[in-house]
C-alpha atoms as a PDB file:
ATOM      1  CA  UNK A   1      22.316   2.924 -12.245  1.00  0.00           C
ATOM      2  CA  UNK A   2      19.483   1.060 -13.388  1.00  0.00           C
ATOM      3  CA  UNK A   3      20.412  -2.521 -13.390  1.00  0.00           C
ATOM      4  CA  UNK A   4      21.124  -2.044  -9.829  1.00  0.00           C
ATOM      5  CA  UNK A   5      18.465   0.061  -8.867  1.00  0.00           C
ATOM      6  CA  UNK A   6      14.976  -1.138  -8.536  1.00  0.00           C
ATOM      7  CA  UNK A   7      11.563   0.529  -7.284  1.00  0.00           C
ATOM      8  CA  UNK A   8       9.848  -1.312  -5.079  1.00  0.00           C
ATOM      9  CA  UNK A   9       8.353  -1.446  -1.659  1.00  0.00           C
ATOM     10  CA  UNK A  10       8.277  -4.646  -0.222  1.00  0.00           C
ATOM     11  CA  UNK A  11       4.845  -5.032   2.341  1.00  0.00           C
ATOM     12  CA  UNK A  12       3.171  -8.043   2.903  1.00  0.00           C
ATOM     13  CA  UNK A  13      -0.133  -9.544   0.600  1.00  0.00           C
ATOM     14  CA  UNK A  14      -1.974 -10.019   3.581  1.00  0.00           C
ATOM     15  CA  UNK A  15      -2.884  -5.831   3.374  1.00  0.00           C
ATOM     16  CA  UNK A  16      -4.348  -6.268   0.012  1.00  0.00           C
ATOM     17  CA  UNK A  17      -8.195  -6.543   0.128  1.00  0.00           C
ATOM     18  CA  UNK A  18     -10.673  -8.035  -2.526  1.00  0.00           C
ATOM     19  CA  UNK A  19      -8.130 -10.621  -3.415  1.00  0.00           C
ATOM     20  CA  UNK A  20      -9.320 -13.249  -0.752  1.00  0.00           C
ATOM     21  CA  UNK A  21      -8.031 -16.098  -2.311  1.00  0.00           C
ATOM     22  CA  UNK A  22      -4.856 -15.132  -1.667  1.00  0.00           C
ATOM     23  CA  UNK A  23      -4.768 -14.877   2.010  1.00  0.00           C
ATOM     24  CA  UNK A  24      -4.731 -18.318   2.465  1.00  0.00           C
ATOM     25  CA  UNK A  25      -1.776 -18.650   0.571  1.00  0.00           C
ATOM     26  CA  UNK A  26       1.418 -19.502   2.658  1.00  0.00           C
ATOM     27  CA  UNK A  27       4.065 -16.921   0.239  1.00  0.00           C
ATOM     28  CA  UNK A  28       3.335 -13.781   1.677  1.00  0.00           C
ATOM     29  CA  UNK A  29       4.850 -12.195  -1.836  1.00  0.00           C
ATOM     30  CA  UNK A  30       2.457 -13.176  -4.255  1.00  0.00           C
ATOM     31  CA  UNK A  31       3.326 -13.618  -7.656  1.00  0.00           C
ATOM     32  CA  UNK A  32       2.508 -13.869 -11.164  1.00  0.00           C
ATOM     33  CA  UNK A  33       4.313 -14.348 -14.303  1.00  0.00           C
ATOM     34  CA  UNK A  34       2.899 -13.605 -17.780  1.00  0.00           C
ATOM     35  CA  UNK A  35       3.729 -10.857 -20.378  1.00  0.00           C
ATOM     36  CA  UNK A  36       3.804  -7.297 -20.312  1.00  0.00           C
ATOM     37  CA  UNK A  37       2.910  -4.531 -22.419  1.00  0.00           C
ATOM     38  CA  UNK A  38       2.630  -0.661 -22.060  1.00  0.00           C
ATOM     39  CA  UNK A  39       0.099   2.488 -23.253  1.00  0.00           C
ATOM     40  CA  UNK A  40       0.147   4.091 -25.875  1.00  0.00           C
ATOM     41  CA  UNK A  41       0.337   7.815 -26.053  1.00  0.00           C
ATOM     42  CA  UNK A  42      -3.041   8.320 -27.090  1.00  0.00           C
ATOM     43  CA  UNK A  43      -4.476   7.067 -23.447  1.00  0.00           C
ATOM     44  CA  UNK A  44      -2.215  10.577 -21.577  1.00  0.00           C
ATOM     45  CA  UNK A  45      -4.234  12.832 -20.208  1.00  0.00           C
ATOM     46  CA  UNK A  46      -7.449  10.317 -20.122  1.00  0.00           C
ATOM     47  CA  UNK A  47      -8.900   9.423 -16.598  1.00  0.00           C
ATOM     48  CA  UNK A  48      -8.129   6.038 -15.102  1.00  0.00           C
ATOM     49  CA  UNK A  49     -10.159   3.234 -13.355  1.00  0.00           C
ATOM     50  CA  UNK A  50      -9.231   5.304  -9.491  1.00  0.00           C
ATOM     51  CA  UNK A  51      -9.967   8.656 -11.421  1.00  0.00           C
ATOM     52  CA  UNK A  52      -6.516   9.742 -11.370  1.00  0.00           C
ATOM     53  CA  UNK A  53      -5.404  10.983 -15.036  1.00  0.00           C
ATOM     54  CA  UNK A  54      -3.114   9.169 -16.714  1.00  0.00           C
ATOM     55  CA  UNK A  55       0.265  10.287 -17.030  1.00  0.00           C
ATOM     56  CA  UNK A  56       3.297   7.853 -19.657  1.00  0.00           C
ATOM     57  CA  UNK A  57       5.866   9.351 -17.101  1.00  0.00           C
ATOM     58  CA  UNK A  58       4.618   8.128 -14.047  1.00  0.00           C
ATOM     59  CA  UNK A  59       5.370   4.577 -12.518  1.00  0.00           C
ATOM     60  CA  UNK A  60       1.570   3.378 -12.957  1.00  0.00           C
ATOM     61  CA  UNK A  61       0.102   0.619 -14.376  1.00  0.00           C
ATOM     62  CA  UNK A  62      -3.016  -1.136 -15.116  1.00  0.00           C
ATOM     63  CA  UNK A  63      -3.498  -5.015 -13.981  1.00  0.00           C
ATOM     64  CA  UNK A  64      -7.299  -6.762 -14.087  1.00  0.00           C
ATOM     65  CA  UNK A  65      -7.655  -7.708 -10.667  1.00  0.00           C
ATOM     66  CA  UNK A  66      -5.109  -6.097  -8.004  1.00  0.00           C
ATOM     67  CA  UNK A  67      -6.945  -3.523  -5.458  1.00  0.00           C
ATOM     68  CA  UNK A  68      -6.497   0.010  -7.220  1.00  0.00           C
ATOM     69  CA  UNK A  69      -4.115   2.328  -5.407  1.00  0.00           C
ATOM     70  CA  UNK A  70      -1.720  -1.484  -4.319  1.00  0.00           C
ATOM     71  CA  UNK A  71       1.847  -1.820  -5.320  1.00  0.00           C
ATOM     72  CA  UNK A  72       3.408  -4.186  -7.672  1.00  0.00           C
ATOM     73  CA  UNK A  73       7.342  -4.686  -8.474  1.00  0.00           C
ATOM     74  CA  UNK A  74       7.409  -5.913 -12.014  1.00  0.00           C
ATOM     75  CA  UNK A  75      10.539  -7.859 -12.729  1.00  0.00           C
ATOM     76  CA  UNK A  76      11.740  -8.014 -16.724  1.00  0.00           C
ATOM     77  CA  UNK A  77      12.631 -12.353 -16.580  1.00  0.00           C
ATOM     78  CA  UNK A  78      14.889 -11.902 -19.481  1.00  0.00           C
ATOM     79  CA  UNK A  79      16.771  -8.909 -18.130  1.00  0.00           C
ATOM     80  CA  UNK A  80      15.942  -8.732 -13.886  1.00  0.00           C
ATOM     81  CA  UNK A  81      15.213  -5.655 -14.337  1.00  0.00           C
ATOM     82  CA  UNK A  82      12.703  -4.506 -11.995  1.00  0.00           C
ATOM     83  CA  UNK A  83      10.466  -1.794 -11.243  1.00  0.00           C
ATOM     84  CA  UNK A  84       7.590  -0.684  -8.921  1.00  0.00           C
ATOM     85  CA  UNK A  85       4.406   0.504  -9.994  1.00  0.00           C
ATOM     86  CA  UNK A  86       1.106   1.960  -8.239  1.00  0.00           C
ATOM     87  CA  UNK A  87      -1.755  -0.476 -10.019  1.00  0.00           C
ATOM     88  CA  UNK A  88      -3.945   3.005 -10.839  1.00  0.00           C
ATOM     89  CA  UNK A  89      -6.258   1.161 -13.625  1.00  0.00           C
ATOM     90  CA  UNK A  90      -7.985  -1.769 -15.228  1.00  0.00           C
ATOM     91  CA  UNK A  91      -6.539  -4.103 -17.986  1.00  0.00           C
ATOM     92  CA  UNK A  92      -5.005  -4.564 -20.020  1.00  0.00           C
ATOM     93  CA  UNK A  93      -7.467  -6.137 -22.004  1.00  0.00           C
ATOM     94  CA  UNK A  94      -5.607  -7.135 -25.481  1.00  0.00           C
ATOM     95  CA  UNK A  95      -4.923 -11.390 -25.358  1.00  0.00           C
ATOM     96  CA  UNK A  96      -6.045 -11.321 -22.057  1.00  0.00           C
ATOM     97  CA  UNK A  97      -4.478 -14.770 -21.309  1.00  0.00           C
ATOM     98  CA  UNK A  98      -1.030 -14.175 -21.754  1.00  0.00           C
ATOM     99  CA  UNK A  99      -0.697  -9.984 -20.639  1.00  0.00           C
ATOM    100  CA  UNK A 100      -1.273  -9.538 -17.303  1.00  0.00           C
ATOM    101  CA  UNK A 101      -0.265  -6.141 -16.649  1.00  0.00           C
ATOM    102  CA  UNK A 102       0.126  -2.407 -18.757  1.00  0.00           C
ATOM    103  CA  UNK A 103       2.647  -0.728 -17.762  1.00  0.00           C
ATOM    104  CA  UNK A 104       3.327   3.363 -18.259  1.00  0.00           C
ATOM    105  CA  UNK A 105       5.963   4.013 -21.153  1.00  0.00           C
ATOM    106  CA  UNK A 106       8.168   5.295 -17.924  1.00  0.00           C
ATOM    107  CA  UNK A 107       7.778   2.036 -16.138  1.00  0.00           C
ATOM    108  CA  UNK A 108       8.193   0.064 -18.964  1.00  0.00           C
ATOM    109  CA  UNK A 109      11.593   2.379 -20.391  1.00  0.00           C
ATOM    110  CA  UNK A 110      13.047   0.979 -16.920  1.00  0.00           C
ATOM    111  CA  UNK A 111      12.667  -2.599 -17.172  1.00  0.00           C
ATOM    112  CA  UNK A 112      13.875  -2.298 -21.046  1.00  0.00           C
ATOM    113  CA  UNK A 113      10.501  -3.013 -22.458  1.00  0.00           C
ATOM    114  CA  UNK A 114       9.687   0.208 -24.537  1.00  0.00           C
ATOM    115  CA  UNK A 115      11.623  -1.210 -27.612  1.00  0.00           C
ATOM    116  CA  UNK A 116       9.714  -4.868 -27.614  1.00  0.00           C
ATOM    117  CA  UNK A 117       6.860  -3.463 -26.692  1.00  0.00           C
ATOM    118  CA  UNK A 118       5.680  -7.042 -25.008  1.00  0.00           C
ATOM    119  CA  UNK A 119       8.104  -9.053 -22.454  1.00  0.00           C
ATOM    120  CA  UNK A 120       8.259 -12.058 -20.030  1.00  0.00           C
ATOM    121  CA  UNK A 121       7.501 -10.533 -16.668  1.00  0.00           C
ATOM    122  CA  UNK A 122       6.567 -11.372 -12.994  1.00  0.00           C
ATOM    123  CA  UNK A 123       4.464  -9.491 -11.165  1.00  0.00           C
ATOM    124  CA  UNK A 124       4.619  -9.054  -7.363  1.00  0.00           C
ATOM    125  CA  UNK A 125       2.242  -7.807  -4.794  1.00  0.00           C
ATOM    126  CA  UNK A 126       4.240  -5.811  -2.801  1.00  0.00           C
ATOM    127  CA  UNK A 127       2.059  -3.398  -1.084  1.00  0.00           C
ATOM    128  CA  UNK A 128      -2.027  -2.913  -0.259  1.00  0.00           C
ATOM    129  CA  UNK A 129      -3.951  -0.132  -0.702  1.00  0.00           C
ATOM    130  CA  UNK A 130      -3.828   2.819   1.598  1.00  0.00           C
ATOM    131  CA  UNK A 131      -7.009   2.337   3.772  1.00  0.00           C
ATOM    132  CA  UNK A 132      -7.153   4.219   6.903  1.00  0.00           C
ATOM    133  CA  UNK A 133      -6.225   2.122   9.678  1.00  0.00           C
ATOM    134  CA  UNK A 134      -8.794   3.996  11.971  1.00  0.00           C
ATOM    135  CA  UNK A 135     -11.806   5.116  11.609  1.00  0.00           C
ATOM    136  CA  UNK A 136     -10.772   9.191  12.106  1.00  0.00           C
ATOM    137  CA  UNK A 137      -7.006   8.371  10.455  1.00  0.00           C
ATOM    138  CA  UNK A 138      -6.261  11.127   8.399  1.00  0.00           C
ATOM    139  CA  UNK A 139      -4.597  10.160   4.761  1.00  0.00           C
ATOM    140  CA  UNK A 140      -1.252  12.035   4.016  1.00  0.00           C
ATOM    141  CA  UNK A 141       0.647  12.192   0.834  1.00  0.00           C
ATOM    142  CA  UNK A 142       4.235  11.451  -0.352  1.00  0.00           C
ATOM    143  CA  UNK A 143       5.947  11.322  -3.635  1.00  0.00           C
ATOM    144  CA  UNK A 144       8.559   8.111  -4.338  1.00  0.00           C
ATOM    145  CA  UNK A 145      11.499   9.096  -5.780  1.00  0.00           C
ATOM    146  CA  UNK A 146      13.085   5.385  -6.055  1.00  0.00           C
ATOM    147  CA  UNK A 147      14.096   2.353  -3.812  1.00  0.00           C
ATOM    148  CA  UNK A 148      17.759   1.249  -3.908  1.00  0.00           C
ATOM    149  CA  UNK A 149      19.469  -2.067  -2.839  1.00  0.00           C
ATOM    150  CA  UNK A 150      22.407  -0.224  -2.509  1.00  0.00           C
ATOM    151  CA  UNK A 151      22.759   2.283   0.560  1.00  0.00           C
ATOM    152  CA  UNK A 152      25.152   4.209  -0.865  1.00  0.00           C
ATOM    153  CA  UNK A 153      23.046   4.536  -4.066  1.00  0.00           C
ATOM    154  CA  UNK A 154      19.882   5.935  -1.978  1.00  0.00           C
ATOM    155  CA  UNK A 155      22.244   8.615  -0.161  1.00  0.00           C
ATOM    156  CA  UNK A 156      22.920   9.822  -3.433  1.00  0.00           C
ATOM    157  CA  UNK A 157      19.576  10.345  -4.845  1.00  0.00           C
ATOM    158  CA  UNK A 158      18.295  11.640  -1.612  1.00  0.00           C
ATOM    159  CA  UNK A 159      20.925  14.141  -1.501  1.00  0.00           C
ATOM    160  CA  UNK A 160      20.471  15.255  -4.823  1.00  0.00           C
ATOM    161  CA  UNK A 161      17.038  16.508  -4.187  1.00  0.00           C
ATOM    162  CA  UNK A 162      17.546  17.254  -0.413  1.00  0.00           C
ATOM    163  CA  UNK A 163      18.301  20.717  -1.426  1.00  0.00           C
ATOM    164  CA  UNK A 164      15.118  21.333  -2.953  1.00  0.00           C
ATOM    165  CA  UNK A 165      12.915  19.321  -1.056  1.00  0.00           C
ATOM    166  CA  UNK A 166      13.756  19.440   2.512  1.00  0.00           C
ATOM    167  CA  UNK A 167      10.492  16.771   3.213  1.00  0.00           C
ATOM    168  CA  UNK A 168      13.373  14.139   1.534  1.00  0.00           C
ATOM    169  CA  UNK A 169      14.018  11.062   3.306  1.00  0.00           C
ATOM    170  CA  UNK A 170      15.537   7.472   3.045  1.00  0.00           C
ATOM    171  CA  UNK A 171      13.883   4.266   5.175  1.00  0.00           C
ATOM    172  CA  UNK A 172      15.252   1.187   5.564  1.00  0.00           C
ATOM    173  CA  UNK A 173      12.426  -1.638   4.887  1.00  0.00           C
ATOM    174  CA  UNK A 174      12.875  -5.280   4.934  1.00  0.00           C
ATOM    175  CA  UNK A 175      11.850  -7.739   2.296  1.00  0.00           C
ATOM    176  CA  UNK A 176      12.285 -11.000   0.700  1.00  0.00           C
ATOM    177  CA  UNK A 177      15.463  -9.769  -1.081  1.00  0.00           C
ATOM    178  CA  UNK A 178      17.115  -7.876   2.246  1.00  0.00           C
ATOM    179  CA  UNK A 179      16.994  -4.605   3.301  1.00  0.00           C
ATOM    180  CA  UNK A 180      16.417  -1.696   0.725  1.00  0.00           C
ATOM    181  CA  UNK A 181      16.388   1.760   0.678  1.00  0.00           C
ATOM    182  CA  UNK A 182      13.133   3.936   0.095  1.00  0.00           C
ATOM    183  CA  UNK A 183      13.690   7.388  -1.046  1.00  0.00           C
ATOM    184  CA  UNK A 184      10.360   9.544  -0.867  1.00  0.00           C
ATOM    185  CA  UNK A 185       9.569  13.067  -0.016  1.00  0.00           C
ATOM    186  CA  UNK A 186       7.050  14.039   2.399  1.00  0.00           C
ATOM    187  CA  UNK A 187       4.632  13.675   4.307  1.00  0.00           C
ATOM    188  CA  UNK A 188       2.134  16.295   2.874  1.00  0.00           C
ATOM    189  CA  UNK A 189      -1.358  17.429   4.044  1.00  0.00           C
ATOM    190  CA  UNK A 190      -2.067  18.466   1.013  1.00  0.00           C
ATOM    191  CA  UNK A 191      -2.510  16.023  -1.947  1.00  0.00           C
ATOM    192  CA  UNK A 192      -2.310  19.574  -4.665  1.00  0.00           C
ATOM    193  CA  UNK A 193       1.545  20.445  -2.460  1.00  0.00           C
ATOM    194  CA  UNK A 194       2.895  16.465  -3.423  1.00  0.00           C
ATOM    195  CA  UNK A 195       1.513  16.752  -6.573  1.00  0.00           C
ATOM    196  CA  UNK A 196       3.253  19.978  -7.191  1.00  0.00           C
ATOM    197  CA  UNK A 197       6.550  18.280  -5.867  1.00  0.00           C
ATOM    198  CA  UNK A 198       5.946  14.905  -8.328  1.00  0.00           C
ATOM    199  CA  UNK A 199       5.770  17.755 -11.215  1.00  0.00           C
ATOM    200  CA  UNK A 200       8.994  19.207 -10.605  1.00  0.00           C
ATOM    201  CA  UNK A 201      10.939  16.153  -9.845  1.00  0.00           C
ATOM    202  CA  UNK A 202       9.598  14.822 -13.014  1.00  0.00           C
ATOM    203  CA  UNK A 203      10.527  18.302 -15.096  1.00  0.00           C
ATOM    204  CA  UNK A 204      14.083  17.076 -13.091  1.00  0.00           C
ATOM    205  CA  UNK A 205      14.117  13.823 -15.232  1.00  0.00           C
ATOM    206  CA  UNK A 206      13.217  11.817 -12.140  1.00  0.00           C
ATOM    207  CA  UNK A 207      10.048   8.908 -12.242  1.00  0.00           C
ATOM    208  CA  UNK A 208       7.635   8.978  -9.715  1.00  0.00           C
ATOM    209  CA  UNK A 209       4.708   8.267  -8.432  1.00  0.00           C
ATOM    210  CA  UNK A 210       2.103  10.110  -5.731  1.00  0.00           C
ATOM    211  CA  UNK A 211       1.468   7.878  -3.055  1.00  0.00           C
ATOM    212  CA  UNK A 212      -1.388   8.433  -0.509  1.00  0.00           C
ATOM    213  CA  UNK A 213      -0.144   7.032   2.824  1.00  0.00           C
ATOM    214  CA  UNK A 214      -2.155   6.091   6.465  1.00  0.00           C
ATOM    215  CA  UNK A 215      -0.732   8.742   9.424  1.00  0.00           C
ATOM    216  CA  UNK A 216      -0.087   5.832  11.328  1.00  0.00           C
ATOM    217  CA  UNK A 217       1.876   4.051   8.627  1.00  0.00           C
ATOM    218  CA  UNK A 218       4.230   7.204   7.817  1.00  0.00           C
ATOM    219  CA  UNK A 219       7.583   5.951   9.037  1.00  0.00           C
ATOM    220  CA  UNK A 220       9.467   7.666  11.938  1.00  0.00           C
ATOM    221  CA  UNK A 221      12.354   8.499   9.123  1.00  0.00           C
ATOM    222  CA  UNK A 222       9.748  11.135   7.436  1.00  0.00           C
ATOM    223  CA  UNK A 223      10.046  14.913   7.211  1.00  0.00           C
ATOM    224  CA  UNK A 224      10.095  15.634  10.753  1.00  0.00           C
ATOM    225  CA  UNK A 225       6.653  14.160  10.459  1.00  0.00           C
ATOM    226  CA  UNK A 226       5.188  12.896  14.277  1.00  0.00           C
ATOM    227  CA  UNK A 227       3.056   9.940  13.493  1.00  0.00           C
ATOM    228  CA  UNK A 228       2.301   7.097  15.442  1.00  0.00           C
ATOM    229  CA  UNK A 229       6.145   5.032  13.848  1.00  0.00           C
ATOM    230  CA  UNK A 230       4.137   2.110  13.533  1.00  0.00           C
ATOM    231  CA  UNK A 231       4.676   2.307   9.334  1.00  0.00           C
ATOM    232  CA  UNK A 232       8.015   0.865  10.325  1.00  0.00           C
ATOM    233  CA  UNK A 233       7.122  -2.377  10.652  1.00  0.00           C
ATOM    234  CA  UNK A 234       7.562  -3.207   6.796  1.00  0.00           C
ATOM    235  CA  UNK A 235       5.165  -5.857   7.221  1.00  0.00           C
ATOM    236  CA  UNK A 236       1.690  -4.387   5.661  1.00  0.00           C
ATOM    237  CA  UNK A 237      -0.079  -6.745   8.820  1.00  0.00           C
ATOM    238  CA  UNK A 238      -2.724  -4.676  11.032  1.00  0.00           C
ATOM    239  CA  UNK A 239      -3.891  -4.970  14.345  1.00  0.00           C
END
């Protein structure tokens, strides 16, 4: 399932904010390519640059410059593997020249780094921070499950936790690659319910990661949610 399965949300760069030298450039999926490396165990539990603890079984990672709480697909170059992370903290900070990004020991595990330890990998922006896009926007939370290629691959992980989670849903998005498939579950209110939910899926085996998400930008596909549908433009742009 993995080498055709790959986590990422694909939302335009030009969302991403304190990296202004990249707006002007004309890819909209900014890349980098350098080498990769993961935590070690000893850093679980500890706090992170954005305060959140860190956890090796969530799809996190650290990277020196990307806008804490922005999205990343991470693609193995010798395997094409790829994953998507939540950039949750600073570094990494070992031979700063040729790592550009730590990745969890989850993250990592999919992309078939764990054993290496260090890997060939490009990096791509694929989402900006969650900033309110009003003033008075309230901030909602969802857990990510996965994103598929395949269709028939995202039915079947969103009806394997359907059951459980009734706030499961799939969205179609559109990116350089084609249409994929998110699977998340949620909205929530409450940031202590979808953390509650990214515990259990993860006692389930499942890799996750808590995502905090603009009203506006919750797609019309959510949980019965009633938000404004304007998250379904896939593009990250704002008005």
């Amino acid at each position: 399932m993995r080498n055709r399965r790959f986590h990422y949300s694909l939302l335009g760069i030009f969302a991403i904010l304190g990296l202004a030298s990249l707006v002007g450039q004309a890819d909209p999926w900014y890349s980098q390519n350098g080498q990769a490396s993961y935590y070690g165990k000893g850093f679980h539990g500890k706090k992170t640059a954005s305060g959140e603890r860190f956890s090796q079984t969530d799809m996190t990672a650290a990277h020196r410059q990307l806008p804490l709480g922005s999205k990343a697909m991470v693609e193995n170059l010798e395997t094409g593997e790829k994953v998507e992370v939540k950039i949750n903290d600073r570094g990494p900070y070992a031979e700063p020249k040729r790592r550009i990004i730590d990745l969890s020991k989850a993250a990592a595990d999919s992309i078939g780094l764990v054993e290496q330890g260090v890997g060939p990998v490009r990096v791509t922006v694929t989402e900006g921070p969650p900033l309110a896009r009003k003033v008075d926007e309230d901030m909602l939370y969802e857990v990510q499950l996965g994103a598929f290629e395949d269709h028939e691959q995202a039915s079947a992980a969103l009806d394997q936790v359907k059951h459980w989670f009734p706030d499961a849903y799939m969205a179609p998005r559109n990116g350089p690659a084609g249409e994929y498939y998110r699977v998340r579950i949620g909205p929530f209110e409450s940031k202590g319910e979808a953390q509650r939910i990214a515990a259990a899926l993860k006692r389930g085996g499942h890799r996750v990661f808590l995502d905090e998400v603009p009203e506006s930008a919750v797609p019309p596909e959510a949980g019965g949610h009633e938000g404004s549908g304007d998250g379904g433009d896939n593009t990250g742009h704002k008005e």
